[in-house]
Structure formats: structure tokens, C-alpha cells
N, C-alpha and C. Protein backbone atom coordinates (compact mmCIF):
# COMPACT_ATOMS: atom_id res chain seq x y z
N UNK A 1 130.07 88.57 133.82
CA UNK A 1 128.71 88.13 133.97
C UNK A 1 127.79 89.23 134.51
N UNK A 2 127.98 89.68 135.09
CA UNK A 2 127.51 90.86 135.63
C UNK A 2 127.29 92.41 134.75
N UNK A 3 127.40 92.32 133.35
CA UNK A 3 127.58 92.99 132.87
C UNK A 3 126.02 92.88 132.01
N UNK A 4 126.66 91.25 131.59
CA UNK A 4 124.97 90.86 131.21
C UNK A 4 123.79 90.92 131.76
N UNK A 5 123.70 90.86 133.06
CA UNK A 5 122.84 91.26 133.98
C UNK A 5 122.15 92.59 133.67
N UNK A 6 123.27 93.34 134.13
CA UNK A 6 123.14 94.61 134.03
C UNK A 6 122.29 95.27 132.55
N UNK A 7 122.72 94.53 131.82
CA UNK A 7 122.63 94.74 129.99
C UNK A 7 120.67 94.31 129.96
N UNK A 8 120.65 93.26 130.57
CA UNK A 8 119.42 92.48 130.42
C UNK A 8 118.69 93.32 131.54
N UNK A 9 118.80 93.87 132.66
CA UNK A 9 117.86 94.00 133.67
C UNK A 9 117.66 95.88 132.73
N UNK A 10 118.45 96.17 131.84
CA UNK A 10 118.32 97.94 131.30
C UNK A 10 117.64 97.41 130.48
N UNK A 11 117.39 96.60 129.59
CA UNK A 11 116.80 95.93 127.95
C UNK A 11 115.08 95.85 128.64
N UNK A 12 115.11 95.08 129.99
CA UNK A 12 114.06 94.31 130.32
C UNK A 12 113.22 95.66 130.70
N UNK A 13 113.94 96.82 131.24
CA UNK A 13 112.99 98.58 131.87
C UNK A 13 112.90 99.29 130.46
N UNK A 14 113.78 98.65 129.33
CA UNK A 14 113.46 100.04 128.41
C UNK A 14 112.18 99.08 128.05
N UNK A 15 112.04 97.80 127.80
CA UNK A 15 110.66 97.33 127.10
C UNK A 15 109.68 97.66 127.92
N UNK A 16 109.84 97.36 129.11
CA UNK A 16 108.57 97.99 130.01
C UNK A 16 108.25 99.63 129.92
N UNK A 17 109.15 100.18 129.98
CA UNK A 17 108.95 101.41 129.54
C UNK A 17 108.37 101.82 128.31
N UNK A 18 108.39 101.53 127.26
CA UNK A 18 108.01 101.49 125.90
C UNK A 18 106.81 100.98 125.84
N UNK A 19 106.38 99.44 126.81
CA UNK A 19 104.73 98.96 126.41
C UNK A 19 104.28 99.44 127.48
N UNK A 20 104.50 100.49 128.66
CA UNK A 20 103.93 101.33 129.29
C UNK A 20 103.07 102.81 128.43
N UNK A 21 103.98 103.31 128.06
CA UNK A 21 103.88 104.55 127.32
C UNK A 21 103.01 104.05 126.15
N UNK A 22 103.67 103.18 125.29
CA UNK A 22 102.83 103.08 123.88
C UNK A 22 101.76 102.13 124.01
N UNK A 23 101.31 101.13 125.26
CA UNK A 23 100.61 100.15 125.33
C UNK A 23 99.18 100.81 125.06
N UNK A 24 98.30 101.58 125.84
CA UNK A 24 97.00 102.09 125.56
C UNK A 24 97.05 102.45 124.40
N UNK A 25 97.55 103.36 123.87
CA UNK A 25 97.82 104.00 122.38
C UNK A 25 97.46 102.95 121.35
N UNK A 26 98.57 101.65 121.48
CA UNK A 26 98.70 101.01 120.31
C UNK A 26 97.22 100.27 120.37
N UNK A 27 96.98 99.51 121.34
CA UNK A 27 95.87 99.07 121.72
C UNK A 27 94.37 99.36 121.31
N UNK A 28 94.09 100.61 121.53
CA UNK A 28 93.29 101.96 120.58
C UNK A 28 94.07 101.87 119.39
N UNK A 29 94.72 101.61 119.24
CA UNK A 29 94.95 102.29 117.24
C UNK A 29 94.63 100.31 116.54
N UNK A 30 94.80 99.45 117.25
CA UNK A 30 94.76 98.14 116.69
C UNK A 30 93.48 97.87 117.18
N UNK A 31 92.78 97.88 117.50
CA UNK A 31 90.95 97.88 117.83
C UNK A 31 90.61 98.97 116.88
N UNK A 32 90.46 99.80 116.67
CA UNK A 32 90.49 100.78 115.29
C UNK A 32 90.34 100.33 114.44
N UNK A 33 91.94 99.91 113.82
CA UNK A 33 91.84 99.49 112.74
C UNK A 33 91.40 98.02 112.62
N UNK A 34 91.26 97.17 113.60
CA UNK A 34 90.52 95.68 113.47
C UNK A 34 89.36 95.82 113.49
N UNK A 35 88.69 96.70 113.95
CA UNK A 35 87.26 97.30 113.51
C UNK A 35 87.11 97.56 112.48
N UNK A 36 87.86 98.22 111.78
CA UNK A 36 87.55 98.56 110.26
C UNK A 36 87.74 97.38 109.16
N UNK A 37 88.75 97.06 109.46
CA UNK A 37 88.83 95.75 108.73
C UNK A 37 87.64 94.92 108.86
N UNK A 38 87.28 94.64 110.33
CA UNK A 38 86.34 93.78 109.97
C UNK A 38 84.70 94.33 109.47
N UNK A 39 84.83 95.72 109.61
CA UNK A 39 83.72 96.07 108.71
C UNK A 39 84.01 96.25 107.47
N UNK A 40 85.03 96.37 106.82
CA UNK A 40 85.48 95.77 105.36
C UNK A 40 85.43 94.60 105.12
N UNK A 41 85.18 93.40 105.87
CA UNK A 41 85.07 92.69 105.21
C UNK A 41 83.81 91.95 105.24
N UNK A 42 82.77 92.74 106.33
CA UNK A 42 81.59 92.20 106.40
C UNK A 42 81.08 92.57 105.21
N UNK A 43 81.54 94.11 104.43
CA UNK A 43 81.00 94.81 103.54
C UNK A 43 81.00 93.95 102.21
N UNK A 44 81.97 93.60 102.06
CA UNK A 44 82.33 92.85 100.96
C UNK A 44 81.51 91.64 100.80
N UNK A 45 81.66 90.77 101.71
CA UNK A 45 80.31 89.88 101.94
C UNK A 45 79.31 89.83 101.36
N UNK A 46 79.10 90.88 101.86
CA UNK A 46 77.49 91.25 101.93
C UNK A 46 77.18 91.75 100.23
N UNK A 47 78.25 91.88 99.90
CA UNK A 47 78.15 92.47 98.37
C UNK A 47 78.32 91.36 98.14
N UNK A 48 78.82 90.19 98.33
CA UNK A 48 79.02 88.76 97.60
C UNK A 48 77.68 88.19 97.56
N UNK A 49 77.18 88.30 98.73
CA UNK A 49 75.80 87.57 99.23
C UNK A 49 74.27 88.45 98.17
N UNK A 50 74.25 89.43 98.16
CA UNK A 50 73.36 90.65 97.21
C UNK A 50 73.88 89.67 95.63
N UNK A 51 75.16 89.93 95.10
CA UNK A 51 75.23 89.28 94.03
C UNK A 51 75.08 88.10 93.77
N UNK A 52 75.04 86.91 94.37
CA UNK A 52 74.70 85.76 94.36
C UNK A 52 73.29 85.21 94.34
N UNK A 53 72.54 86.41 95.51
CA UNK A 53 71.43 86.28 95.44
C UNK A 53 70.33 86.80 94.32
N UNK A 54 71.19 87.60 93.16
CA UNK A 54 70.72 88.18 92.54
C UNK A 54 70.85 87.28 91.66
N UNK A 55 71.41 86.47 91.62
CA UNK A 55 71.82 85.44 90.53
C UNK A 55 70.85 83.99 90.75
N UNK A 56 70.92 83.65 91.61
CA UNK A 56 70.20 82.17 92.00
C UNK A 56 68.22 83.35 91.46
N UNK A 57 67.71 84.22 91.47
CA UNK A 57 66.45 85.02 91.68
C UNK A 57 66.01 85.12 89.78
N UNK A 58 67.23 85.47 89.60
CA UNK A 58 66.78 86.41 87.87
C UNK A 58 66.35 85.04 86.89
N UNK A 59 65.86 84.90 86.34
CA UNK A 59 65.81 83.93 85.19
C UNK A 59 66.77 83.68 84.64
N UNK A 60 66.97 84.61 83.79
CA UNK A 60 68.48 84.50 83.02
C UNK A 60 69.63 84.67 83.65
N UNK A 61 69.96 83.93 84.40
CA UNK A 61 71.15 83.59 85.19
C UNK A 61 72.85 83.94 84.23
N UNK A 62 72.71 83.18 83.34
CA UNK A 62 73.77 83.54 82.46
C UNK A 62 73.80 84.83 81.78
N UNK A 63 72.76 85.75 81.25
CA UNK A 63 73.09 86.75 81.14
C UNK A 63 73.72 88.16 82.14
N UNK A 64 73.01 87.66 83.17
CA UNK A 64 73.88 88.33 84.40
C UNK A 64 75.23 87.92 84.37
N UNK A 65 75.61 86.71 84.62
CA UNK A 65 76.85 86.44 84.45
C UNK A 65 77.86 86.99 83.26
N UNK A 66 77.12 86.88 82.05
CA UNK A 66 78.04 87.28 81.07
C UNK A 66 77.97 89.16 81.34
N UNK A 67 77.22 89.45 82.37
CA UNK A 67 77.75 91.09 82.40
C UNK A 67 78.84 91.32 83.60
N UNK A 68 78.70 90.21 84.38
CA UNK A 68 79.65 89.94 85.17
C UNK A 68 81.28 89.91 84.43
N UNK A 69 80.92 89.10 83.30
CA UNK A 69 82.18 88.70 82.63
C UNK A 69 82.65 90.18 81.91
N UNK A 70 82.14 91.02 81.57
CA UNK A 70 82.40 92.08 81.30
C UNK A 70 83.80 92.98 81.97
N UNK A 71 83.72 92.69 83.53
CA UNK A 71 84.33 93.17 84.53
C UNK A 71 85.82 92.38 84.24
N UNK A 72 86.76 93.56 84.39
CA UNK A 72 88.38 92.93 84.57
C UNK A 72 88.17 91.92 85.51
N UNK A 73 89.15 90.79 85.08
CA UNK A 73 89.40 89.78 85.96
C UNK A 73 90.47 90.46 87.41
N UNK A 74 90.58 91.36 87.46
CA UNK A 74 91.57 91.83 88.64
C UNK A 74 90.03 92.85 89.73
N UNK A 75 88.87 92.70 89.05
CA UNK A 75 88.11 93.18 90.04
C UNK A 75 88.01 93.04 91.81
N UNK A 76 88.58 91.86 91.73
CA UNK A 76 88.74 92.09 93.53
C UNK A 76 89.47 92.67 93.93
N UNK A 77 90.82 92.89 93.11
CA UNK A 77 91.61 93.34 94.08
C UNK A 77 91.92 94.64 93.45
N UNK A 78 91.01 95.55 92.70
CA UNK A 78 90.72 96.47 92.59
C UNK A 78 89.99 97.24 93.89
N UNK A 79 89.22 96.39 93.68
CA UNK A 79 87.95 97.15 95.05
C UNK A 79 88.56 96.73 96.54
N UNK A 80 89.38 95.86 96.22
CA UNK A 80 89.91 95.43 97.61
C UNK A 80 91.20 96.42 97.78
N UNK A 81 92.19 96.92 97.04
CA UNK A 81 92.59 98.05 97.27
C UNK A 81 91.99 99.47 97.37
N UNK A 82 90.77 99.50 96.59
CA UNK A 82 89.91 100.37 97.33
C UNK A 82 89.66 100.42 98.62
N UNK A 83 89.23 99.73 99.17
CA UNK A 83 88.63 99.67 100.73
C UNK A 83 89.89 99.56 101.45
N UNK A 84 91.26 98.84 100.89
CA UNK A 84 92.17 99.79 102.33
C UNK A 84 92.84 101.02 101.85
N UNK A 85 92.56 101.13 100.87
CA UNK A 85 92.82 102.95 100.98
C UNK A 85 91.65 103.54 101.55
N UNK A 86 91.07 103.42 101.66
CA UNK A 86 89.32 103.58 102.44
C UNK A 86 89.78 104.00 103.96
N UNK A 87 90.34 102.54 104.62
CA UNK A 87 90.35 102.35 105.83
C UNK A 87 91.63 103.01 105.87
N UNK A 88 92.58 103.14 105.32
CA UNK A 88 94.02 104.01 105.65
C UNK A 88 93.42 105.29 105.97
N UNK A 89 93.14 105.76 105.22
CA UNK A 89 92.14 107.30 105.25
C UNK A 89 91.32 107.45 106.19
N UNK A 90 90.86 106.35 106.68
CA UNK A 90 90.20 106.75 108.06
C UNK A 90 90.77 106.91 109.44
N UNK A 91 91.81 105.67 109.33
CA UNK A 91 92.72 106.15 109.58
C UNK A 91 93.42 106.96 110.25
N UNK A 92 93.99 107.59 109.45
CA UNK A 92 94.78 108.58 109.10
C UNK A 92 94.08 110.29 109.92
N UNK A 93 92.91 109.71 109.18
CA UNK A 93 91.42 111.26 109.71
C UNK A 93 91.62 111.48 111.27
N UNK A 94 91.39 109.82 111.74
CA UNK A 94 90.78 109.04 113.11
C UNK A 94 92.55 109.78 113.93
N UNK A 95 93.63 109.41 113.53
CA UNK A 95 94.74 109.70 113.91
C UNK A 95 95.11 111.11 114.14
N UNK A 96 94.75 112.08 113.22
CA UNK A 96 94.71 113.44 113.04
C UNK A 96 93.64 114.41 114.34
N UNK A 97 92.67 113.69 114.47
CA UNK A 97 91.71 114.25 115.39
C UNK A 97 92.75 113.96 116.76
N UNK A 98 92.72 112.75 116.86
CA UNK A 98 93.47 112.34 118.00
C UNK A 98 94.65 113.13 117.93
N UNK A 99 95.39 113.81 117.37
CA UNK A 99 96.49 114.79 117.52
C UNK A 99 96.06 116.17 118.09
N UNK A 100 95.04 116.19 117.14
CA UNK A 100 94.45 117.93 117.89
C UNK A 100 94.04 118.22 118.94
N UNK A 101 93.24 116.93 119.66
CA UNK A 101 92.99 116.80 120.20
C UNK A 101 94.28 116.60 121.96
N UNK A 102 95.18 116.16 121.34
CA UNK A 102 95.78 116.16 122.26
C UNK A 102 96.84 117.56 122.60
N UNK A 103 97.07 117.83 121.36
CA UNK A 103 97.50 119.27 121.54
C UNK A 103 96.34 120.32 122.35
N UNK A 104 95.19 119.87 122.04
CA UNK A 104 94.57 121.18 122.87
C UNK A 104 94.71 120.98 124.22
N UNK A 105 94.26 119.47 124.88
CA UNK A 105 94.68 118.95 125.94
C UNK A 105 96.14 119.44 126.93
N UNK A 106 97.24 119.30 126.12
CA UNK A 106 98.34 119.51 126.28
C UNK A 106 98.26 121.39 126.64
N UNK A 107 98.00 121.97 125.61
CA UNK A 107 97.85 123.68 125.82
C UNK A 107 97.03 123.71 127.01
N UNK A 108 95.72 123.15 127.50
CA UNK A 108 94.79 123.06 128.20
C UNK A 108 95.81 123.20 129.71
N UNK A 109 96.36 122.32 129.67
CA UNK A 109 97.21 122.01 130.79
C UNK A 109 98.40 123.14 131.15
């Protein structure tokens, strides 16, 4: 029994240890990217809301539409894989600075 103890009280310091070290980090990198997301998806919106409104405005309602119909039926998730390769890439940029940055830091020291 005492072994488990032992097993559980080392399990219970390496997790604390781990959301010590990586807790700010991850924290900053998931506010980041939940920022971006949610400005991806305000973006999108807002492109829904522009096209709709462009539609209820024009006279010929159906001819807009039939240029609409023009567009692959996989258009959302065209542009919607656009925008997270968008946000990966930023990312990625956002992640990269934060490296150099810490290397200079680190040399600094």
C-alpha cells in the first residue's frame, strides 16, 4: 500500500510540476488562438450578414442568387479551411516571435 502512495503522491508533483511550468504558456497560446478563432468567426458573419443584406436590397434577388449558384457547393468549407490555415499561420508567426524572443532574453541573461 505504501507503494501506491508513494506512486500517487510522485504522479500528483510531476502534474503540478508540468501545469506549473506549462500553465502561463499554454494559457497565452489558448487566449491566442481563441482570439483568433473568434475573430474568424465574427469575420465570416459578417460576410454572411453583407451577403444577405445584399440580397433582401437588389431587386433581382434571384439573379444574385443564381450567381451565387455558380459557386461550388463545398464553398464553406473551402474558405473555412482557408481561415484556419490563416489562423495556423498566425500562429505559427505569433509562436516564432515568441521563440526569438526568448532566446534573446535567455542570451540577455
Amino acid at each position: 500500500m505504501p507503494l501506491i502512495y508513494w506512486l500517487g503522491g510522485l504522479f500528483t508533483a510531476l502534474v503540478a510540476w508540468f501545469a506549473k511550468f506549462f500553465g502561463k504558456r499554454l494559457a497565452i497560446v489558448l487566449a491566442m488562438v481563441t482570439g483568433y478563432v473568434g475573430l474568424t468567426i465574427a469575420f465570416a458573419l459578417a460576410l454572411k450578414l453583407i451577403i444577405v443584406s445584399i440580397l433582401v436590397v437588389t431587386p433581382g434577388g434571384q439573379w444574385f442568387l443564381a450567381g451565387l449558384g455558380l459557386l461550388p457547393g463545398n464553398i464553406t468549407l473551402c474558405v473555412g479551411a482557408f481561415f484556419a490555415a490563416k489562423v495556423a499561420a498566425l500562429v505559427y508567426s505569433w509562436k516564432k516571435e515568441v521563440m526569438k524572443l526568448e532566446a534573446q532574453i535567455a542570451a540577455w541573461m
